[in-house]
N, C-alpha and C. Protein backbone atom coordinates (compact mmCIF):
# COMPACT_ATOMS: atom_id res chain seq x y z
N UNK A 1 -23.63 -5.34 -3.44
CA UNK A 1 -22.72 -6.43 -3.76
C UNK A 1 -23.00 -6.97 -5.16
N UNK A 2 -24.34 -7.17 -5.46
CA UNK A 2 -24.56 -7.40 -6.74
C UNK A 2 -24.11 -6.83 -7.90
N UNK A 3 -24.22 -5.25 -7.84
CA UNK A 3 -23.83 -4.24 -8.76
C UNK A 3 -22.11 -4.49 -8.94
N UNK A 4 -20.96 -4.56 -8.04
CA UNK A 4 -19.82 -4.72 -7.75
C UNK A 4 -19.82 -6.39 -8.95
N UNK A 5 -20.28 -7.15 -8.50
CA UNK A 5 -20.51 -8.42 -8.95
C UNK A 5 -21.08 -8.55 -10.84
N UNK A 6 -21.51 -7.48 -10.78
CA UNK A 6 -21.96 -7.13 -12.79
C UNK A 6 -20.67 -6.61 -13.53
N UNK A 7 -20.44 -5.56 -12.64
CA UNK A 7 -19.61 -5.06 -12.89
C UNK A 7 -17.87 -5.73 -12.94
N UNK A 8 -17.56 -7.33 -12.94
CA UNK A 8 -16.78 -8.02 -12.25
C UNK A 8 -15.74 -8.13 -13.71
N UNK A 9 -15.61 -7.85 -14.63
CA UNK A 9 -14.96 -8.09 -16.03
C UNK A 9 -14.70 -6.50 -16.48
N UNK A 10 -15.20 -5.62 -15.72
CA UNK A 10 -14.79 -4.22 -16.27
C UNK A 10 -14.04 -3.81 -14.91
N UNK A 11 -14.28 -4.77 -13.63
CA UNK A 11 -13.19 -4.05 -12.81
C UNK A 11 -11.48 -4.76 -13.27
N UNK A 12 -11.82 -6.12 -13.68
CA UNK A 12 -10.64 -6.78 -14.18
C UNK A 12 -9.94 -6.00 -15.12
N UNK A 13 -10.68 -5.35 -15.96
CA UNK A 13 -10.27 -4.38 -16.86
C UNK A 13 -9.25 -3.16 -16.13
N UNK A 14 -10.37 -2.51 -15.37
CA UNK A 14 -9.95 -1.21 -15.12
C UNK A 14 -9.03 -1.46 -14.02
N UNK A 15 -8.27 -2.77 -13.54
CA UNK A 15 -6.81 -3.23 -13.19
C UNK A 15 -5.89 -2.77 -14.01
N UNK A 16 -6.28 -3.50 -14.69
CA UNK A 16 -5.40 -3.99 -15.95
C UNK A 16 -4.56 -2.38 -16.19
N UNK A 17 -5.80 -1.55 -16.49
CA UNK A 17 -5.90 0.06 -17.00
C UNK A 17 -4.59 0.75 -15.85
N UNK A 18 -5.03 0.56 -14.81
CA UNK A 18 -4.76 1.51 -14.04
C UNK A 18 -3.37 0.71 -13.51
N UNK A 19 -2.96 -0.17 -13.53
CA UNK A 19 -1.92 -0.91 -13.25
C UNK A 19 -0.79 -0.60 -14.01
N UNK A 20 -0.96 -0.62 -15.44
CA UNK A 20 -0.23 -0.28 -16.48
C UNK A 20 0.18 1.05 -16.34
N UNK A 21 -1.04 2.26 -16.04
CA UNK A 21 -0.36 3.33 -15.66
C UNK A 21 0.60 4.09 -14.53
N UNK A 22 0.16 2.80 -13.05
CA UNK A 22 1.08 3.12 -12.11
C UNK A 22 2.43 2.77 -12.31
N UNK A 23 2.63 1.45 -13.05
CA UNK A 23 3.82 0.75 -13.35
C UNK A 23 4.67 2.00 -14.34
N UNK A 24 3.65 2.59 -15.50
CA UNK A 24 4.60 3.44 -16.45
C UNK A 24 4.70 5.21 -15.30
N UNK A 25 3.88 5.44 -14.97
CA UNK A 25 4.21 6.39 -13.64
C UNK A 25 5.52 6.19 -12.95
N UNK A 26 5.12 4.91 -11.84
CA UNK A 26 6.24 4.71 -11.39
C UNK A 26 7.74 4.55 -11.77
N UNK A 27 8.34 4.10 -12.86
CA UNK A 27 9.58 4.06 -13.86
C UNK A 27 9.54 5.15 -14.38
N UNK A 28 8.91 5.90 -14.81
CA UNK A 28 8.94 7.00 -16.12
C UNK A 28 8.86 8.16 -15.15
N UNK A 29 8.49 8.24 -13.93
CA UNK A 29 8.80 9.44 -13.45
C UNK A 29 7.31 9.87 -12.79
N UNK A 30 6.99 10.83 -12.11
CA UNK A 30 6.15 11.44 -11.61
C UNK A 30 6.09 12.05 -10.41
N UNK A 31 4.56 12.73 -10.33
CA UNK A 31 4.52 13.54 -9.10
C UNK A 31 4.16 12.21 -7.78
N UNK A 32 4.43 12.70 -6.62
CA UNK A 32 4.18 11.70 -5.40
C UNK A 32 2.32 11.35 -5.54
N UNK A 33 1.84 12.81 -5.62
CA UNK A 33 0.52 12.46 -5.76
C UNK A 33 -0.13 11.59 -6.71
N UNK A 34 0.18 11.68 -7.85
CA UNK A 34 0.22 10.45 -8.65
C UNK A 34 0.38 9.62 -8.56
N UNK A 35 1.55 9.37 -7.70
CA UNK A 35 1.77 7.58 -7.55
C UNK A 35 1.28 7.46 -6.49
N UNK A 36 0.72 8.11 -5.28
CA UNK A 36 0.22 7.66 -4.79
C UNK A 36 -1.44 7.29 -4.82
N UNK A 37 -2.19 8.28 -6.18
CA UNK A 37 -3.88 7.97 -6.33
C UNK A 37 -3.40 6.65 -7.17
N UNK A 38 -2.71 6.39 -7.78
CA UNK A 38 -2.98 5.22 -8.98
C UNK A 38 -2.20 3.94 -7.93
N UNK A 39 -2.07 4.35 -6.30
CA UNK A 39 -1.66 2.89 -5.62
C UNK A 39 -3.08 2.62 -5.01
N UNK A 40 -3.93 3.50 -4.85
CA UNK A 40 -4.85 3.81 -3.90
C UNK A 40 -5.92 3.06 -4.75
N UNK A 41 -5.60 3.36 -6.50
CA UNK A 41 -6.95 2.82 -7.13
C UNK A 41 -6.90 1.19 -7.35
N UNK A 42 -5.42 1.11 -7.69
CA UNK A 42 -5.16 -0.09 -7.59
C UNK A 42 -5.61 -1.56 -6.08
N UNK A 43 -5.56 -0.48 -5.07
CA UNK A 43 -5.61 -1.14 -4.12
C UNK A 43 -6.87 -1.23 -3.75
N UNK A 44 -7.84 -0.59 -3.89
CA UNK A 44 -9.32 -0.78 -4.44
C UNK A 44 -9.65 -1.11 -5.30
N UNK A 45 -8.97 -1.78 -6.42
CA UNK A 45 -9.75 -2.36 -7.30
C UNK A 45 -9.11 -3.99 -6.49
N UNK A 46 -8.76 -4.36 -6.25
CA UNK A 46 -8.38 -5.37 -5.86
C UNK A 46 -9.11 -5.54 -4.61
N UNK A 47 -9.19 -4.68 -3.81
CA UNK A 47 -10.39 -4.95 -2.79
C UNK A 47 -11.63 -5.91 -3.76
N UNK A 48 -12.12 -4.77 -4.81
CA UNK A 48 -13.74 -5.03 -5.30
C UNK A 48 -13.32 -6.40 -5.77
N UNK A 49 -12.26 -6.56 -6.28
CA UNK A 49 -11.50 -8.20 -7.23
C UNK A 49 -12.09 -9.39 -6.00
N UNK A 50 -11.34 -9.07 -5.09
CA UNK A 50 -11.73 -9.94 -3.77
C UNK A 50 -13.45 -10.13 -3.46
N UNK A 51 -14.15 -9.25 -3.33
CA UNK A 51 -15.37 -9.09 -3.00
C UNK A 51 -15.87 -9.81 -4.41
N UNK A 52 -15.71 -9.76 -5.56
CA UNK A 52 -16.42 -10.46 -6.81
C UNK A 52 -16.31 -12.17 -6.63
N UNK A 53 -15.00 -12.61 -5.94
CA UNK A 53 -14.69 -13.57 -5.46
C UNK A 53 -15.11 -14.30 -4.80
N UNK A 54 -15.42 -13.67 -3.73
CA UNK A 54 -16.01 -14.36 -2.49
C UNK A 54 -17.72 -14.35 -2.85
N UNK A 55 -18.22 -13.62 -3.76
CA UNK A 55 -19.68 -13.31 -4.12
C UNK A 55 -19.77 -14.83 -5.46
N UNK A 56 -18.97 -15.07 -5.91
CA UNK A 56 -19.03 -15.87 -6.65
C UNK A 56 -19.23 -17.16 -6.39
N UNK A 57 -18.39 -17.35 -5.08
CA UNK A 57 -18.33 -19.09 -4.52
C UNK A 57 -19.49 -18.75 -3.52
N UNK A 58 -19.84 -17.68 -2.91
CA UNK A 58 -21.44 -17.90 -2.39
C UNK A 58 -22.33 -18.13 -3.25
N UNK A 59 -22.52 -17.50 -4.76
CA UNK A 59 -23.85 -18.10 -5.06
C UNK A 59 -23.53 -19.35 -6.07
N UNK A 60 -22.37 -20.22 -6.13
CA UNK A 60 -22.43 -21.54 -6.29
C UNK A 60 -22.10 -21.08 -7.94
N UNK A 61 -21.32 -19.85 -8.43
CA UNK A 61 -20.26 -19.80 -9.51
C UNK A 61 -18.91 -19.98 -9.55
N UNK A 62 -18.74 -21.79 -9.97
CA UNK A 62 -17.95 -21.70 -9.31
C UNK A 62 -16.45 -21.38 -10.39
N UNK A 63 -17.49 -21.69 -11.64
CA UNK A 63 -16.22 -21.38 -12.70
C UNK A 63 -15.99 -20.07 -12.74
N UNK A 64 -16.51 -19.04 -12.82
CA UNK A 64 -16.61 -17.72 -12.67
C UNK A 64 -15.52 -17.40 -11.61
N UNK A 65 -15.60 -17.83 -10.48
CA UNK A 65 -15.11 -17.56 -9.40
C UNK A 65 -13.58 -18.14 -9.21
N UNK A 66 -13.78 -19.34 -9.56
CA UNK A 66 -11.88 -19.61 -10.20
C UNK A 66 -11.39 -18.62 -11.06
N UNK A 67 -11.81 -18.46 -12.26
CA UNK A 67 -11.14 -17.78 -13.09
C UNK A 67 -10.96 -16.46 -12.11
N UNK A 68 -12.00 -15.71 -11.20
CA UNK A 68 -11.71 -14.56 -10.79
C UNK A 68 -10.63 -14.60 -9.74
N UNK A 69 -10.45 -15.72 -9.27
CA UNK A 69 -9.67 -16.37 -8.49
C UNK A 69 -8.08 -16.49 -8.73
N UNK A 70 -7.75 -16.63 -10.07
CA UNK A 70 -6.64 -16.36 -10.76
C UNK A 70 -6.27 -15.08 -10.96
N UNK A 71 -6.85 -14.42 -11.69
CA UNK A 71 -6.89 -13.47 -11.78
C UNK A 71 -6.30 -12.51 -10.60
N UNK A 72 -7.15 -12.59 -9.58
CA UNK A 72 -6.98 -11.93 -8.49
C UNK A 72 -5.43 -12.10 -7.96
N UNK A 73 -5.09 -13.47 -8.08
CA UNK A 73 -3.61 -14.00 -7.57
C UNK A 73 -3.17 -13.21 -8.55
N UNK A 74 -3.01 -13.13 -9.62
CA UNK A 74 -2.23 -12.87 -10.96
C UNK A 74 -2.13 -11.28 -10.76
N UNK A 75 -2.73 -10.47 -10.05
CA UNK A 75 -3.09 -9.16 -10.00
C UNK A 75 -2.30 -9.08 -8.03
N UNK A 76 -2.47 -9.32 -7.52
CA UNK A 76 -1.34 -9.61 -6.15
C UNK A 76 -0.31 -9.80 -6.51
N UNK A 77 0.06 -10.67 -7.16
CA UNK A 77 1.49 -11.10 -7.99
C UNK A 77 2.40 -9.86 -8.43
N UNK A 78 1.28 -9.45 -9.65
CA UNK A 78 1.89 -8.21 -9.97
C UNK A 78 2.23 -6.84 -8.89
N UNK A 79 0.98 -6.63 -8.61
CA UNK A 79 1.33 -5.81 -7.39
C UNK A 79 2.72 -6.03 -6.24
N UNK A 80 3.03 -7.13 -5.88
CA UNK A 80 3.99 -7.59 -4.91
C UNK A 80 5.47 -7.51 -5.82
N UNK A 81 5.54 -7.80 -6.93
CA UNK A 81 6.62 -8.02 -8.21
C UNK A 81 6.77 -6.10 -7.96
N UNK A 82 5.83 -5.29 -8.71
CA UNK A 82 6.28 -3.93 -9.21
C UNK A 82 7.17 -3.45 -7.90
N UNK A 83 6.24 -3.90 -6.78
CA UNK A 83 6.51 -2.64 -5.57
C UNK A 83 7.09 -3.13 -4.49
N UNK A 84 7.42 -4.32 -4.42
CA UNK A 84 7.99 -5.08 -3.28
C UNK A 84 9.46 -5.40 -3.79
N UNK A 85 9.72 -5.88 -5.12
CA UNK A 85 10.86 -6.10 -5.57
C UNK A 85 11.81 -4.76 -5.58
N UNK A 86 11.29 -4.09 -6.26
CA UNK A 86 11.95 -2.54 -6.13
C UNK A 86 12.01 -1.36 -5.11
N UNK A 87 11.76 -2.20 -3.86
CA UNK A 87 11.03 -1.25 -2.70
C UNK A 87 12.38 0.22 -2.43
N UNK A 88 13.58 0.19 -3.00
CA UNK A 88 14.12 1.45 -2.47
C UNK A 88 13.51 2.52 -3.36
N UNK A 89 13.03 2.09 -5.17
CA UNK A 89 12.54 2.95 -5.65
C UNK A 89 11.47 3.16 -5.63
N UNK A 90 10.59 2.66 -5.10
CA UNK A 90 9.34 2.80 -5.03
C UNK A 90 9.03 3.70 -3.90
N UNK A 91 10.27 3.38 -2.46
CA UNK A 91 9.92 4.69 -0.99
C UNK A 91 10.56 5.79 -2.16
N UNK A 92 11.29 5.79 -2.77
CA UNK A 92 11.42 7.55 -3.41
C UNK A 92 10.41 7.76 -4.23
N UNK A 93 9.66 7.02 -4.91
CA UNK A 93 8.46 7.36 -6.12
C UNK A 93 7.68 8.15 -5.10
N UNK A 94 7.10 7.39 -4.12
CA UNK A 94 6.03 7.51 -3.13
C UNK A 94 6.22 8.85 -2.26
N UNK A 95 7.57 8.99 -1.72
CA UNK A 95 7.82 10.27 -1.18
C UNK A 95 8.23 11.61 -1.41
N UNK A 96 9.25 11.37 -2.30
CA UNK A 96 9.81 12.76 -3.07
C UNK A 96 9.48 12.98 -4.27
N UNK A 97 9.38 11.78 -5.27
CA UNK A 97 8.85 11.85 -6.55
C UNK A 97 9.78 12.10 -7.43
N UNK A 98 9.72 12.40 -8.80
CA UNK A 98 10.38 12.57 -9.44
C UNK A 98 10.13 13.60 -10.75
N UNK A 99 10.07 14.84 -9.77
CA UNK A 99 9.30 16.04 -10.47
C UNK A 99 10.39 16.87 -11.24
């Protein structure tokens, strides 16, 4: 948990990273398998987002832990916006693709 917890500004990052590429995946075209590893990474990095969170307000960080706290909403947000708003294109990204 600790290591997850060092690591808590390069997973924010590697959101950021991998978010940008499902979003330009998803619109711009791709294979199913693709969109579906870059939902999978996304959805684990947001797991570890959560876990940095909850590790934060246990050891009494609490500014740390707001900001990760935002963040985390701000990163749900997005997630719920790309793939919930557009959900007829997103069941074709996900299933047939756009090979």
């Amino acid at each position: 948990m600790k290591l997850i917890f060092r690591a808590k500004w390069i997973i924010v990052v590697l959101f950021a990273i991998t978010f940008f590429f499902s979003f330009a995946v998803l619109f711009a075209g791709g294979t199913v398998k693709i969109n579906w590893s870059l939902l999978v990474a996304d959805i684990l990095l947001i797991f570890a987002q959560t876990a940095n969170v909850v590790f934060a307000f246990r050891n009494k960080n609490k500014e740390v832990g707001a900001t990760l706290s935002v963040i985390l909403f701000i990163n749900i947000s997005l997630m719920l916006f790309v793939y919930a708003m557009s959900w007829n294109y997103t069941v074709k990204a996900l299933t047939i693709g756009f090979e």
